[in-house]
PDB file of N, CA and C in Angstrom:
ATOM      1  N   UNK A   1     -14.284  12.076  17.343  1.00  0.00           N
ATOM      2  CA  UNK A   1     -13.755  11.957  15.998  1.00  0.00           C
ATOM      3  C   UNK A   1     -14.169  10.612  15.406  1.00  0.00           C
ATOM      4  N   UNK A   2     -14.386  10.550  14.139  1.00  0.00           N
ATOM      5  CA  UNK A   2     -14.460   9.537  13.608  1.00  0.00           C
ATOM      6  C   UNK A   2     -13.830   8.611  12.279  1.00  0.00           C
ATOM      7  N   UNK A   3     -13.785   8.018  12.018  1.00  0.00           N
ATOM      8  CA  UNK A   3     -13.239   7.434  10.897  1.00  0.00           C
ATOM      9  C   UNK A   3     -14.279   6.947   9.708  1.00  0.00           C
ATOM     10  N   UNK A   4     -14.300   7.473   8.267  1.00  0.00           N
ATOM     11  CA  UNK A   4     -15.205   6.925   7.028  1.00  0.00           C
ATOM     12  C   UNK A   4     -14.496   5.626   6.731  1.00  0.00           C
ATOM     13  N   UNK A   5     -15.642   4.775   5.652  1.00  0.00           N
ATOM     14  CA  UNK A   5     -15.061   4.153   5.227  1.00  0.00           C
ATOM     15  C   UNK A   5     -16.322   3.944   4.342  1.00  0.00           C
ATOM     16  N   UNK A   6     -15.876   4.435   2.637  1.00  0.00           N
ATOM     17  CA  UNK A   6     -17.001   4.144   1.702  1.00  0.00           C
ATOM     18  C   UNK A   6     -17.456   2.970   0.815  1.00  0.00           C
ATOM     19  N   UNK A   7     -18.032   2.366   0.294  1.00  0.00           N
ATOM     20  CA  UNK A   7     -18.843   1.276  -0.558  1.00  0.00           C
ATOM     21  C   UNK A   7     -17.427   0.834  -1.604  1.00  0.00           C
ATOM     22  N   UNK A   8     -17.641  -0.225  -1.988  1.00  0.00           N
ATOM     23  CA  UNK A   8     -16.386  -0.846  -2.746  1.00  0.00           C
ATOM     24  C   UNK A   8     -17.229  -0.992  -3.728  1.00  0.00           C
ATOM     25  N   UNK A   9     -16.244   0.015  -4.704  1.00  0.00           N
ATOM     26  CA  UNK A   9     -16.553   0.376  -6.126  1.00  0.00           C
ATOM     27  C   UNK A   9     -15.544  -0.767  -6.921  1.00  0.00           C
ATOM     28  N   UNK A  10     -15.555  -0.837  -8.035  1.00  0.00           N
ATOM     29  CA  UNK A  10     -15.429  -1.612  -9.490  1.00  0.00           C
ATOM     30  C   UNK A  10     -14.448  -0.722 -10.219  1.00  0.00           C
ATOM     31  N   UNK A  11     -12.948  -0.190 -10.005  1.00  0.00           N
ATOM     32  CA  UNK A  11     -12.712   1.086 -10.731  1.00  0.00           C
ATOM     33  C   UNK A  11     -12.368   0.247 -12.348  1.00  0.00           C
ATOM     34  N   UNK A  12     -12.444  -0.576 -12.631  1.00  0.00           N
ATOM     35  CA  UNK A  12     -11.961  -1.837 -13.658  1.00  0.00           C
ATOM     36  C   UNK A  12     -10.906  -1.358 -15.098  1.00  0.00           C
ATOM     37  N   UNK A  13     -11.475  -0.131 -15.501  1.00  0.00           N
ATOM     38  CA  UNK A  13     -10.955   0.227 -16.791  1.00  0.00           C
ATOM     39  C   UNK A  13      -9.788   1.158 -16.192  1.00  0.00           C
ATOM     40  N   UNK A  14     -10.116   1.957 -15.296  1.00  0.00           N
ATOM     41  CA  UNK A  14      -9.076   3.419 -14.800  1.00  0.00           C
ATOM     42  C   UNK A  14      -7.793   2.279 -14.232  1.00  0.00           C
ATOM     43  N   UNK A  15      -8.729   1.082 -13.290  1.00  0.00           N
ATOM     44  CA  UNK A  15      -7.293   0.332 -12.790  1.00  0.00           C
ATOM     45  C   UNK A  15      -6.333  -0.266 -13.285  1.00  0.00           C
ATOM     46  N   UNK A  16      -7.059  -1.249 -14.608  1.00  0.00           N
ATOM     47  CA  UNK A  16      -5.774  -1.553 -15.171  1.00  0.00           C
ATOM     48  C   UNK A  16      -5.149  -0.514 -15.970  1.00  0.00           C
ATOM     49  N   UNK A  17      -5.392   0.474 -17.091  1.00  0.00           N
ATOM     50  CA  UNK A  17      -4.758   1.617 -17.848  1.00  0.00           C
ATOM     51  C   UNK A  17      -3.535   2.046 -16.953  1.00  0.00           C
ATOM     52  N   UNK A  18      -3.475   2.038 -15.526  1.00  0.00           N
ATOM     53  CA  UNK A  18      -2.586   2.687 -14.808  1.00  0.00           C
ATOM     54  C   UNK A  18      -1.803   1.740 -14.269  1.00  0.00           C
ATOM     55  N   UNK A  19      -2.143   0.620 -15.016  1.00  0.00           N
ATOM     56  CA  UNK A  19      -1.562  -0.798 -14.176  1.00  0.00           C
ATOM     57  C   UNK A  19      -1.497  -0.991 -12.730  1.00  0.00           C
ATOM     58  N   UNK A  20      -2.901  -1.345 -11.705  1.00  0.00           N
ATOM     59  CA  UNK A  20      -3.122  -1.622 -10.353  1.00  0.00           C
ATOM     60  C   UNK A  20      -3.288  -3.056 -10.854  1.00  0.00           C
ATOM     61  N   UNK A  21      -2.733  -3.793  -9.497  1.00  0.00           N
ATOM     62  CA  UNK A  21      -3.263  -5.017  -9.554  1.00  0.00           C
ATOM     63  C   UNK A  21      -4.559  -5.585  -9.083  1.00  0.00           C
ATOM     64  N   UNK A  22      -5.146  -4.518  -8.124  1.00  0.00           N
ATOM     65  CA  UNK A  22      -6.627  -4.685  -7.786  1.00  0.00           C
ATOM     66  C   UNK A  22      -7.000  -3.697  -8.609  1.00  0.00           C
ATOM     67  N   UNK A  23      -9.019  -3.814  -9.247  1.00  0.00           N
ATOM     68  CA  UNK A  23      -9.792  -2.853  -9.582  1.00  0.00           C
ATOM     69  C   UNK A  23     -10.827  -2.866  -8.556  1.00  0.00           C
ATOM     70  N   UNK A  24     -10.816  -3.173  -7.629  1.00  0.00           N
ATOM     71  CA  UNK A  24     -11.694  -2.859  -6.476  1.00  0.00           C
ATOM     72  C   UNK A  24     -11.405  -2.312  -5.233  1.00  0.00           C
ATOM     73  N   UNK A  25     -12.040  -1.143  -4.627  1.00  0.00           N
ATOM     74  CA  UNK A  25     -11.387  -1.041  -3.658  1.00  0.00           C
ATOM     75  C   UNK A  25     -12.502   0.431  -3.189  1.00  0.00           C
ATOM     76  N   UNK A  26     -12.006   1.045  -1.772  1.00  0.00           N
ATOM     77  CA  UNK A  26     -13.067   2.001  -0.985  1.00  0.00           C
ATOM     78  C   UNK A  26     -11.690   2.920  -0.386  1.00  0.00           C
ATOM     79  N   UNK A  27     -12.463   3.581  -0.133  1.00  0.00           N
ATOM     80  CA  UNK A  27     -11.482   4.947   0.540  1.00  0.00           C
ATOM     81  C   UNK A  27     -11.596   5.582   1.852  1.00  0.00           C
ATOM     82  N   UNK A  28     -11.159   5.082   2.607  1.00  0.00           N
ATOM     83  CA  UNK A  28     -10.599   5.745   4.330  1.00  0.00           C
ATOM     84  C   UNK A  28     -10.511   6.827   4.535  1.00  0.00           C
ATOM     85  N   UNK A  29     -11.703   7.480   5.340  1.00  0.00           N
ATOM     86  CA  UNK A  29     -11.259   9.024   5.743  1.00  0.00           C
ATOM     87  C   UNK A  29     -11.203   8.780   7.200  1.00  0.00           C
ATOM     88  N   UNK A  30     -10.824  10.012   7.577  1.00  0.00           N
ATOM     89  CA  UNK A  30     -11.550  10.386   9.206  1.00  0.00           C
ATOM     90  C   UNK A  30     -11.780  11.998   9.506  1.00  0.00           C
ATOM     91  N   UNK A  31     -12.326  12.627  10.635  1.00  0.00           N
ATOM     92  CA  UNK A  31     -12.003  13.549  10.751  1.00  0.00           C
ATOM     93  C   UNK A  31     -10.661  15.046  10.616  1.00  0.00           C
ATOM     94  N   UNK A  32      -9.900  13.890  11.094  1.00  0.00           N
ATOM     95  CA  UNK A  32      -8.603  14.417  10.973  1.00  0.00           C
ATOM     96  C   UNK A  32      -7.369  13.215  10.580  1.00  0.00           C
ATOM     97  N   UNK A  33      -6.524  14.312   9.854  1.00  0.00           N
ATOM     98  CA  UNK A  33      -5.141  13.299   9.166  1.00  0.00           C
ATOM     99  C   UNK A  33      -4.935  12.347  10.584  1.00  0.00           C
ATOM    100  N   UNK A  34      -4.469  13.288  11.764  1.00  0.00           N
ATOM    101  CA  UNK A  34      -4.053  12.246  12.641  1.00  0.00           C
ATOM    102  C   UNK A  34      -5.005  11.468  12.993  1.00  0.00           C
ATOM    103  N   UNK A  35      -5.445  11.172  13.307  1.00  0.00           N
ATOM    104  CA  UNK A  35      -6.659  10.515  13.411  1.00  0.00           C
ATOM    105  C   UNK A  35      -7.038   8.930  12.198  1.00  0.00           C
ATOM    106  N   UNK A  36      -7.089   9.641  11.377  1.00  0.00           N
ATOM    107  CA  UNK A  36      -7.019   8.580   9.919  1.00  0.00           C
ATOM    108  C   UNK A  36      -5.283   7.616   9.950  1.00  0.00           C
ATOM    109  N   UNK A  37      -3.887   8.740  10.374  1.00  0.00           N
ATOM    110  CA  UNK A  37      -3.202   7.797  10.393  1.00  0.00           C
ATOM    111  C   UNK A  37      -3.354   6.769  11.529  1.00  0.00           C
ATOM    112  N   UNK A  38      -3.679   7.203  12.303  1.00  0.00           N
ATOM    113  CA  UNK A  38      -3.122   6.399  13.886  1.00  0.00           C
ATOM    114  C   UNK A  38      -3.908   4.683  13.062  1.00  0.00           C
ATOM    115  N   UNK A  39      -5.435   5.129  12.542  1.00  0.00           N
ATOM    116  CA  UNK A  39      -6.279   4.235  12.353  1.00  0.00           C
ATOM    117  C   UNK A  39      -6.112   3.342  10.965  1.00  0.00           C
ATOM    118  N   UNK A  40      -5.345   3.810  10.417  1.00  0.00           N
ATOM    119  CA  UNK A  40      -4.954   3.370   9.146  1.00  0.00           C
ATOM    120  C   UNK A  40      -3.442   2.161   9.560  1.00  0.00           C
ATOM    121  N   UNK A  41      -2.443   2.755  10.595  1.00  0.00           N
ATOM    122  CA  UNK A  41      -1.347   1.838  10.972  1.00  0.00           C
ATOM    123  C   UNK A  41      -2.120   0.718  11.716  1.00  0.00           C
ATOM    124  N   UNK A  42      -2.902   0.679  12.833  1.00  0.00           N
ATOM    125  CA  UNK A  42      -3.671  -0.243  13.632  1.00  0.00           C
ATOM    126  C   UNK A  42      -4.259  -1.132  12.588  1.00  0.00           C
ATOM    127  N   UNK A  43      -4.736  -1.017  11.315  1.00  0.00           N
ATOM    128  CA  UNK A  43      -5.123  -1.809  10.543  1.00  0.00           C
ATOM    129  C   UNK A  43      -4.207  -2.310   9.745  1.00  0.00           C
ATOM    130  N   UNK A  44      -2.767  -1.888   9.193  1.00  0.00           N
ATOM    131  CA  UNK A  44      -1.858  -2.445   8.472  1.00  0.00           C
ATOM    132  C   UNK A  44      -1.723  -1.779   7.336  1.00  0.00           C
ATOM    133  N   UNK A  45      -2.345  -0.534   7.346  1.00  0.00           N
ATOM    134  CA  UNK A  45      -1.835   0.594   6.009  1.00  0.00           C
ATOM    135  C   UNK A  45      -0.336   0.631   6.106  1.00  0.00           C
ATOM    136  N   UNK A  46       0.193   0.983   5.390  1.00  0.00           N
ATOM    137  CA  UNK A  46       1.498   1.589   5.180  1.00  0.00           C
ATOM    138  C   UNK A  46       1.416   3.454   4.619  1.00  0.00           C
ATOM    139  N   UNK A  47       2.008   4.316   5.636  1.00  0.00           N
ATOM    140  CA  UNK A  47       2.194   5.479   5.442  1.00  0.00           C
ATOM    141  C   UNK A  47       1.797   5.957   3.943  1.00  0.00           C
ATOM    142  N   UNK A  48       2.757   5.424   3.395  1.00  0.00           N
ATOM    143  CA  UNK A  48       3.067   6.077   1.949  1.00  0.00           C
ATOM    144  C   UNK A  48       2.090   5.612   1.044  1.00  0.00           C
ATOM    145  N   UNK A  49       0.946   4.874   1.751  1.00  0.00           N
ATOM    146  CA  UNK A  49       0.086   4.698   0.820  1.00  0.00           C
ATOM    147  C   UNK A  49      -1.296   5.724   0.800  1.00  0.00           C
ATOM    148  N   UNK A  50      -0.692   6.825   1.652  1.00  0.00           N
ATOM    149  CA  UNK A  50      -2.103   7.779   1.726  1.00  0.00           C
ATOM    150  C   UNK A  50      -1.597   8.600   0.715  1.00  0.00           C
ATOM    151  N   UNK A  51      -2.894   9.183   0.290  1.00  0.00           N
ATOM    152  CA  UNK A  51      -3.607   9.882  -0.590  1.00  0.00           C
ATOM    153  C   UNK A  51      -3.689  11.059  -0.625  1.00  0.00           C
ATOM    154  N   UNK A  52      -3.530  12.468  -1.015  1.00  0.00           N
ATOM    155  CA  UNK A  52      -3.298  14.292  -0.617  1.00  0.00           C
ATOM    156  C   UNK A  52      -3.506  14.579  -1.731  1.00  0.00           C
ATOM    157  N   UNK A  53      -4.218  14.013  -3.260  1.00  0.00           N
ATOM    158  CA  UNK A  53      -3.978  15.038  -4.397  1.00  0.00           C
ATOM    159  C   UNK A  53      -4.537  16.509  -3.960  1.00  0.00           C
ATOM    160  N   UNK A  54      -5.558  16.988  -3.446  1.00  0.00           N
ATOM    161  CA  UNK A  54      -5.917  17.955  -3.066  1.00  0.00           C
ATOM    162  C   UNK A  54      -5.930  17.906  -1.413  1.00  0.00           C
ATOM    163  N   UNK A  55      -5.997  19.178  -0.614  1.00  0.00           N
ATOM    164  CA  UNK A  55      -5.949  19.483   0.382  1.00  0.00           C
ATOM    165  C   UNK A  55      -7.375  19.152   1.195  1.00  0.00           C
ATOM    166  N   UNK A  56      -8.213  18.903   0.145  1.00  0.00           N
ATOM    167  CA  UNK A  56      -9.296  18.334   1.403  1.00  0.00           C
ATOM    168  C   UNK A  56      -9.899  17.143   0.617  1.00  0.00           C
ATOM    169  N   UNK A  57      -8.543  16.469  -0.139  1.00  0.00           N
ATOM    170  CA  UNK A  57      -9.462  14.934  -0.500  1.00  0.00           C
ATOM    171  C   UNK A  57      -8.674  13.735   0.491  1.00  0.00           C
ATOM    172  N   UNK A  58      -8.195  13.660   0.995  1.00  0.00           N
ATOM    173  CA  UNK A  58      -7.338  12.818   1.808  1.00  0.00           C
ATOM    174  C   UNK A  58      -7.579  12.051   1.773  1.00  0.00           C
ATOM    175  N   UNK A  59      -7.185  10.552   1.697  1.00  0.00           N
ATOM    176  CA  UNK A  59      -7.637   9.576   1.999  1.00  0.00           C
ATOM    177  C   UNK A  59      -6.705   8.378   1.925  1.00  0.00           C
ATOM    178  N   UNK A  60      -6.625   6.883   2.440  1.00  0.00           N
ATOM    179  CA  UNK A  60      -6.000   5.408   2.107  1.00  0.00           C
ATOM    180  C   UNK A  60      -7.305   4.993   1.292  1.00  0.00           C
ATOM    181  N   UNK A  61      -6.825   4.220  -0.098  1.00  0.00           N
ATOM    182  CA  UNK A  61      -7.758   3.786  -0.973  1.00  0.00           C
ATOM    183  C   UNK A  61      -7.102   1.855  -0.023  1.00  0.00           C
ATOM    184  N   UNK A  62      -8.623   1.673   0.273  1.00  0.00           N
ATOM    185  CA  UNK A  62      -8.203  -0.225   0.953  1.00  0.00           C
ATOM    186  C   UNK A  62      -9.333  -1.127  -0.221  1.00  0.00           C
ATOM    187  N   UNK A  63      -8.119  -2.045  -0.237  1.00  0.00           N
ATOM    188  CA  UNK A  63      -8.969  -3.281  -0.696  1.00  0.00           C
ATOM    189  C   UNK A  63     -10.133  -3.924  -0.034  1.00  0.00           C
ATOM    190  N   UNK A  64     -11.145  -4.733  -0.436  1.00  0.00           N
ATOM    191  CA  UNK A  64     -12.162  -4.942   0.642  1.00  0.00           C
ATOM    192  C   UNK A  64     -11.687  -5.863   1.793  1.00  0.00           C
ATOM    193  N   UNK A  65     -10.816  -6.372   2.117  1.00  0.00           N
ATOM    194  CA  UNK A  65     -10.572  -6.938   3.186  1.00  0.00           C
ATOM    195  C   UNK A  65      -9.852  -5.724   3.797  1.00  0.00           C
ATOM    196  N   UNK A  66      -9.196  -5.093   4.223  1.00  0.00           N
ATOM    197  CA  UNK A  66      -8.998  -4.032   4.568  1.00  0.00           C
ATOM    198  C   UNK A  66     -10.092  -3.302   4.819  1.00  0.00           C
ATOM    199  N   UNK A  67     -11.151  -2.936   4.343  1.00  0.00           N
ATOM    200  CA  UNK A  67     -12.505  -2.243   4.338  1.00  0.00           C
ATOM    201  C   UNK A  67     -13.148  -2.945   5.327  1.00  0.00           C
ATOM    202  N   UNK A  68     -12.861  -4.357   5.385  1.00  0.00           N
ATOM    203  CA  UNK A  68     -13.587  -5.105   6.273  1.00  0.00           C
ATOM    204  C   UNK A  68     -12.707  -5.138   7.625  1.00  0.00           C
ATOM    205  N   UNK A  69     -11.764  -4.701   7.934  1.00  0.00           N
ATOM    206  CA  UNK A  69     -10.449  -4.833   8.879  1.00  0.00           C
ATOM    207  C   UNK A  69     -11.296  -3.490   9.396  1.00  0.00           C
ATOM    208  N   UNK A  70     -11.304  -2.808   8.611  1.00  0.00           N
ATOM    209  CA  UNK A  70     -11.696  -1.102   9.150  1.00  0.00           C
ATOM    210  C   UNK A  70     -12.593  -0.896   9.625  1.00  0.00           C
ATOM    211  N   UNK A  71     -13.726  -1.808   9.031  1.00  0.00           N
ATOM    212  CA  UNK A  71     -15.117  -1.860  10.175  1.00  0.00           C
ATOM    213  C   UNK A  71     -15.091  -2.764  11.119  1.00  0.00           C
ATOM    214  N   UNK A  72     -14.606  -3.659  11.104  1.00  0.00           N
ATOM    215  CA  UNK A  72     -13.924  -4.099  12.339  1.00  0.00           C
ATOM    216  C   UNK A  72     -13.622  -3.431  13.790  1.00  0.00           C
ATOM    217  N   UNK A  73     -12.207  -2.509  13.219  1.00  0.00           N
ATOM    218  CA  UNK A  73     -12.218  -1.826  13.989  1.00  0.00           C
ATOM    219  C   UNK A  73     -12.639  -0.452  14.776  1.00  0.00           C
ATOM    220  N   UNK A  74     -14.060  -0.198  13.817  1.00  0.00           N
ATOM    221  CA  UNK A  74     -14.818   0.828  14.049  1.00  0.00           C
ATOM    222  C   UNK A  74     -15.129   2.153  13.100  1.00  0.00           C
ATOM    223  N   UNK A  75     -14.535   1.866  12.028  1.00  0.00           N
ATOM    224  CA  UNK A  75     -14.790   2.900  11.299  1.00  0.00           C
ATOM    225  C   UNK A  75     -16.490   2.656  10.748  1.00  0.00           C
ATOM    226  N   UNK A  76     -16.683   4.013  10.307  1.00  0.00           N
ATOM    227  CA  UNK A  76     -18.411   4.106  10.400  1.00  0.00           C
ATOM    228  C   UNK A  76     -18.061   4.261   8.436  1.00  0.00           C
ATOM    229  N   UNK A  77     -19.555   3.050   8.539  1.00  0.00           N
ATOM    230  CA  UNK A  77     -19.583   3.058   6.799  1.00  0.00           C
ATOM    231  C   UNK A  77     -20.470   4.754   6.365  1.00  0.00           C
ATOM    232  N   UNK A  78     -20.040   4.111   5.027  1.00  0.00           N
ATOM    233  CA  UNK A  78     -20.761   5.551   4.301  1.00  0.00           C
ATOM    234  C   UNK A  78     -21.077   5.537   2.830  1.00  0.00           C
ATOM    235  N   UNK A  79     -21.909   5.958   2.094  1.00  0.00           N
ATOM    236  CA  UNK A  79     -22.268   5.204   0.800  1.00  0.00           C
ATOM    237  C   UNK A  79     -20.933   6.682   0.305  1.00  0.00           C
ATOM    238  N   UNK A  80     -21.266   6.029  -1.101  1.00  0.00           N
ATOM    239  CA  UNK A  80     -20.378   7.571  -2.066  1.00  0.00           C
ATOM    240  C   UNK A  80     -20.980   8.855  -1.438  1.00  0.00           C
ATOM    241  N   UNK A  81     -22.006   9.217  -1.533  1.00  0.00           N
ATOM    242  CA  UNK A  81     -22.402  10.271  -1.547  1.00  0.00           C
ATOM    243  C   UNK A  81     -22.127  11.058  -0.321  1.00  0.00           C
ATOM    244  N   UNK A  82     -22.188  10.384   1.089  1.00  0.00           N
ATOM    245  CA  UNK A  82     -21.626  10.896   2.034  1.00  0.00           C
ATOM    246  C   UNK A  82     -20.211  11.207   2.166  1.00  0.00           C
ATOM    247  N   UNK A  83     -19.482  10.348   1.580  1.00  0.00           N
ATOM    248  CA  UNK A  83     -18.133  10.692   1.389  1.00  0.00           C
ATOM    249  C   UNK A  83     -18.095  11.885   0.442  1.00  0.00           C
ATOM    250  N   UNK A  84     -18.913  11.959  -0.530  1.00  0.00           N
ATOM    251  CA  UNK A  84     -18.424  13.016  -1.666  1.00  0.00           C
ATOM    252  C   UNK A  84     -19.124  14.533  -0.772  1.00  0.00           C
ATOM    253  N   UNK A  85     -19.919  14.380   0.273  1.00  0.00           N
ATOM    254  CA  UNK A  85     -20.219  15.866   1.630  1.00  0.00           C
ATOM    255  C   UNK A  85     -19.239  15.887   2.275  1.00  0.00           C
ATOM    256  N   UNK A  86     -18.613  14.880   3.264  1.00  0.00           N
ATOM    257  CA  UNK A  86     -17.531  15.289   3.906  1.00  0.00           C
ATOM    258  C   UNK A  86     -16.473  15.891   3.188  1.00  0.00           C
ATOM    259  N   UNK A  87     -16.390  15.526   1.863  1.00  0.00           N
ATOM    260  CA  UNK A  87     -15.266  16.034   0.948  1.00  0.00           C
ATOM    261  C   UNK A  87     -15.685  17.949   0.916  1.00  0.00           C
ATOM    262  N   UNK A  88     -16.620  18.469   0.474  1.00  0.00           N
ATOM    263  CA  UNK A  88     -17.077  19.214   0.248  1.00  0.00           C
ATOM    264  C   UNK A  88     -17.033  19.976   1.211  1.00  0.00           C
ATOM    265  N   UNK A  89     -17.543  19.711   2.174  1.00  0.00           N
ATOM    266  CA  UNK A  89     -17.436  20.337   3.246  1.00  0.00           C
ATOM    267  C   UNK A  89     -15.836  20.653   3.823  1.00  0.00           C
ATOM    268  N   UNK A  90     -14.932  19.514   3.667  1.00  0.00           N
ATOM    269  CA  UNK A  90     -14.026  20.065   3.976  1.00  0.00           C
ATOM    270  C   UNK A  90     -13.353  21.148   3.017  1.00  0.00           C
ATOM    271  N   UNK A  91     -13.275  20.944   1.784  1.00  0.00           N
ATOM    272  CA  UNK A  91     -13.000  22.063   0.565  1.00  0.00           C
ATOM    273  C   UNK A  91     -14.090  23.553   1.386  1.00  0.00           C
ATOM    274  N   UNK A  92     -14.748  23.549   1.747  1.00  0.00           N
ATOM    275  CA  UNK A  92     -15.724  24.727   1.864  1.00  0.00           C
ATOM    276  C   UNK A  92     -14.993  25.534   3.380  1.00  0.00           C
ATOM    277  N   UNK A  93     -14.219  24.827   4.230  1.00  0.00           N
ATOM    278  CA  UNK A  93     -13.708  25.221   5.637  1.00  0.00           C
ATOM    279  C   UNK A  93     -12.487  25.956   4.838  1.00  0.00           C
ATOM    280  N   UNK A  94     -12.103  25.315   3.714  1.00  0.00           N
ATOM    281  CA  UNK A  94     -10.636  25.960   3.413  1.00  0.00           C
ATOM    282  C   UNK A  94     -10.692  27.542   2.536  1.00  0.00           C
ATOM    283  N   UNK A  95     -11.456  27.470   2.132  1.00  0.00           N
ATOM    284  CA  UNK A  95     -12.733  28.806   1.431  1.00  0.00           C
ATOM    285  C   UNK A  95     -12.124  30.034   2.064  1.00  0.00           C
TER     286      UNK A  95
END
């Protein structure tokens, strides 16, 4: 199993409109939920900060030090585009 971890985007206009205090930040997958949590607490996520709008977008959105905590501890980078296949692919298992 493995753990994603994608490119730190600029979200700048979407972040403040919704009032975030960061506009930068990357998104944590893994193979599986358990899997993503176990690896998400070992780094200092907090539960309630994961992500489910849809059933196969899952994810912890981390700031880049966090991003950098995560490759640290082994998560495998990934540009957008690989993240936006694993996404797909998982939407396509649920099919």
């Amino acid at each position: 199993m493995t753990v994603y971890v994608d490119e730190i985007t600029d979200y700048g206009a979407i972040a403040r409109a919704v009032g975030l205090r960061t506009t930068k930040w990357a998104h944590l997958t893994a193979d599986t939920r358990e899997e993503l949590h176990a690896f998400a607490a070992r780094i200092g996520l907090r539960r309630a900060w994961f992500q489910h709008a849809h059933d196969y977008r899952w994810h912890y959105d981390v700031t880049p030090s966090k991003r950098a905590a995560a490759l640290r501890a082994g998560a495998q980078s990934i540009d957008r585009a690989g993240l936006a296949a694993l996404m797909a692919r998982r939407r396509a298992a649920q099919a």
